[in-house]
Protein backbone atom coordinates (compact mmCIF):
# COMPACT_ATOMS: atom_id res chain seq x y z
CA UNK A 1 -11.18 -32.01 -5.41
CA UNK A 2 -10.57 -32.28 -8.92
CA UNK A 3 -10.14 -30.45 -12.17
CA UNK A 4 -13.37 -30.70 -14.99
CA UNK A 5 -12.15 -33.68 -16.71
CA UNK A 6 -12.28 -35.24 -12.92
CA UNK A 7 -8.71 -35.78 -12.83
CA UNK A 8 -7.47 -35.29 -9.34
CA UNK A 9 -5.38 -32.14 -8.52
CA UNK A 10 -2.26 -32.77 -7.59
CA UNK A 11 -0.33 -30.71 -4.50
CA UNK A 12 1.19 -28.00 -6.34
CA UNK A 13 -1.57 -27.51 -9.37
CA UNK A 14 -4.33 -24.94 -8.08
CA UNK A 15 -7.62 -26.13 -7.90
CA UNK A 16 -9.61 -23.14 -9.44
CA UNK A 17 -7.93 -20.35 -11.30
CA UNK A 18 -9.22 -17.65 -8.64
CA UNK A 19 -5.42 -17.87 -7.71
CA UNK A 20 -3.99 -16.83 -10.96
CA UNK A 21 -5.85 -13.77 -11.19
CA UNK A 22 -6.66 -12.31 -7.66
CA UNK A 23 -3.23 -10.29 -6.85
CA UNK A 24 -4.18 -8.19 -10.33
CA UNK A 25 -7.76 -8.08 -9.51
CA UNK A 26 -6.74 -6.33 -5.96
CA UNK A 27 -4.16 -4.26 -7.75
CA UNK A 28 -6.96 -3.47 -10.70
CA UNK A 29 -9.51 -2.62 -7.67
CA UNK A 30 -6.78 -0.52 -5.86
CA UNK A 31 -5.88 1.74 -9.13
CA UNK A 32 -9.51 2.52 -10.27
CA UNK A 33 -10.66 3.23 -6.70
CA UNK A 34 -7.67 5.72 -6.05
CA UNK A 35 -8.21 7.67 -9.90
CA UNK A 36 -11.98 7.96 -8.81
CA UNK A 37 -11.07 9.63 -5.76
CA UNK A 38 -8.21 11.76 -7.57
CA UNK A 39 -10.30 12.37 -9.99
CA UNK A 40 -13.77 13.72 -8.54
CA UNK A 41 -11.43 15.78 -5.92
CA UNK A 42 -9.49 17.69 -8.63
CA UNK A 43 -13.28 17.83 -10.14
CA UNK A 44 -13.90 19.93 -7.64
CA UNK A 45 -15.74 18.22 -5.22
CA UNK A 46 -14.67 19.77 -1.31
CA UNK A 47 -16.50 17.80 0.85
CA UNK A 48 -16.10 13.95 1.78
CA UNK A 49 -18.18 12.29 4.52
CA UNK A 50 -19.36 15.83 6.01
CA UNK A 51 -15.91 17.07 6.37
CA UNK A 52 -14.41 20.01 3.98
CA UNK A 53 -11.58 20.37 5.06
CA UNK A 54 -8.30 20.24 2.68
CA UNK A 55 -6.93 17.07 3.79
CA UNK A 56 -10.46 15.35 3.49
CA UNK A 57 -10.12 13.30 0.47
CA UNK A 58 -7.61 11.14 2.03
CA UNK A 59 -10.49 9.91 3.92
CA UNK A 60 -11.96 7.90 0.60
CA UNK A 61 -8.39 6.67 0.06
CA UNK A 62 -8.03 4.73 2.97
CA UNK A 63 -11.77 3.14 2.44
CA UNK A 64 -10.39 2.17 -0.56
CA UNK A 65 -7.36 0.15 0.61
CA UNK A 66 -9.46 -1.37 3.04
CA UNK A 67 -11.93 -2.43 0.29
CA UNK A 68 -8.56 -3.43 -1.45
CA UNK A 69 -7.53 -5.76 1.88
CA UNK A 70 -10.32 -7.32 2.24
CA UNK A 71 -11.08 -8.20 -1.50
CA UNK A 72 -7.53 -9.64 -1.22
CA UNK A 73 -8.57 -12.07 1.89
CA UNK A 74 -11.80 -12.98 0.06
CA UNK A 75 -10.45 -13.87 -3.67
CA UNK A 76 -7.34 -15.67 -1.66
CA UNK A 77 -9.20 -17.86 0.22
CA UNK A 78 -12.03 -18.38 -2.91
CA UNK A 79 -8.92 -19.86 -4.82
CA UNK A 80 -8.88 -22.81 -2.27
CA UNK A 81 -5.10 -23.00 -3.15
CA UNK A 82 -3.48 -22.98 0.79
CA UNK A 83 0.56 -23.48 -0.48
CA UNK A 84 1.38 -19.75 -0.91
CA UNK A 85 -1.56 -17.99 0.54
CA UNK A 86 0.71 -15.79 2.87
CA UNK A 87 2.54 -14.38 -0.11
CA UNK A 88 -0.46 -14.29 -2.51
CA UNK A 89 -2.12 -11.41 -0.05
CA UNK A 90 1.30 -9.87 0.86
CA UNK A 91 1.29 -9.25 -3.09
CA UNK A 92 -2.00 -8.24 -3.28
CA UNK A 93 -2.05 -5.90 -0.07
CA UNK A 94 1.61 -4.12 -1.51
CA UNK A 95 0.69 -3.87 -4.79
CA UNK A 96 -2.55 -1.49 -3.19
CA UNK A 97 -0.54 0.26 -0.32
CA UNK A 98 1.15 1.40 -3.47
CA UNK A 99 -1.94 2.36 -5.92
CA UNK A 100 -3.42 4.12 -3.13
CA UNK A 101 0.13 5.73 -1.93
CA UNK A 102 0.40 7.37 -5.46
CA UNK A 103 -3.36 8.78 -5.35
CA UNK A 104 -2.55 10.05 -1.88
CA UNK A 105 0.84 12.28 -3.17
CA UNK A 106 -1.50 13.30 -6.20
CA UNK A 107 -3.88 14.95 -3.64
CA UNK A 108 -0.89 16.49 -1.90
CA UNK A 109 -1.15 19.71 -4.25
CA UNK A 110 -5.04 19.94 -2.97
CA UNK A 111 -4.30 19.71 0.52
CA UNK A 112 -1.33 21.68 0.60
């Protein structure tokens, strides 16, 4: 593959920018999904996926690191950049664990 002046790419030059710009995209995904969820429970809103209980918001959270795992799989492997791939979704995939840690001890005083 090449670059758009049809140069060839060499080993360590990425061949799309996908690369660059995935581990803040996860984080970015990870951050906004976790303030919705904060956000709409200290709104007010009880009930999540036909359970009110106090501790039912954390149910959304963990959707949303899941969303956050598997965007990180998809945008790694639509870079097409193998050297580094393991440590490009390790970022990606700690960077959300923590986003979606910090939402979780926000909701503590809810479910407490």
């Amino acid at each position: 593959m090449g670059d758009a002046q049809g140069r060839p790419a060499t080993a360590g030059e990425p061949t799309t920018t996908w690369g660059r710009w995935a581990v803040p995209a996860v984080w970015a995904i990870a951050a906004v999904g976790s303030a919705l969820v904060v956000g709409a429970a200290y709104a007010g809103r009880r009930e999540w996926f036909g359970e009110a209980s106090a501790t039912a918001a954390y149910a959304p959270l963990g959707m949303v690191l899941a969303a956050s795992v598997i965007a990180s799989m998809a945008l790694q492997l639509a870079s097409r950049q193998p050297h580094g791939f393991v440590g490009r979704v390790s970022a990606s995939i700690a960077g959300a664990v923590v986003a979606v840690a910090v939402g979780a001890v926000a909701l503590l005083p809810l479910a407490l």
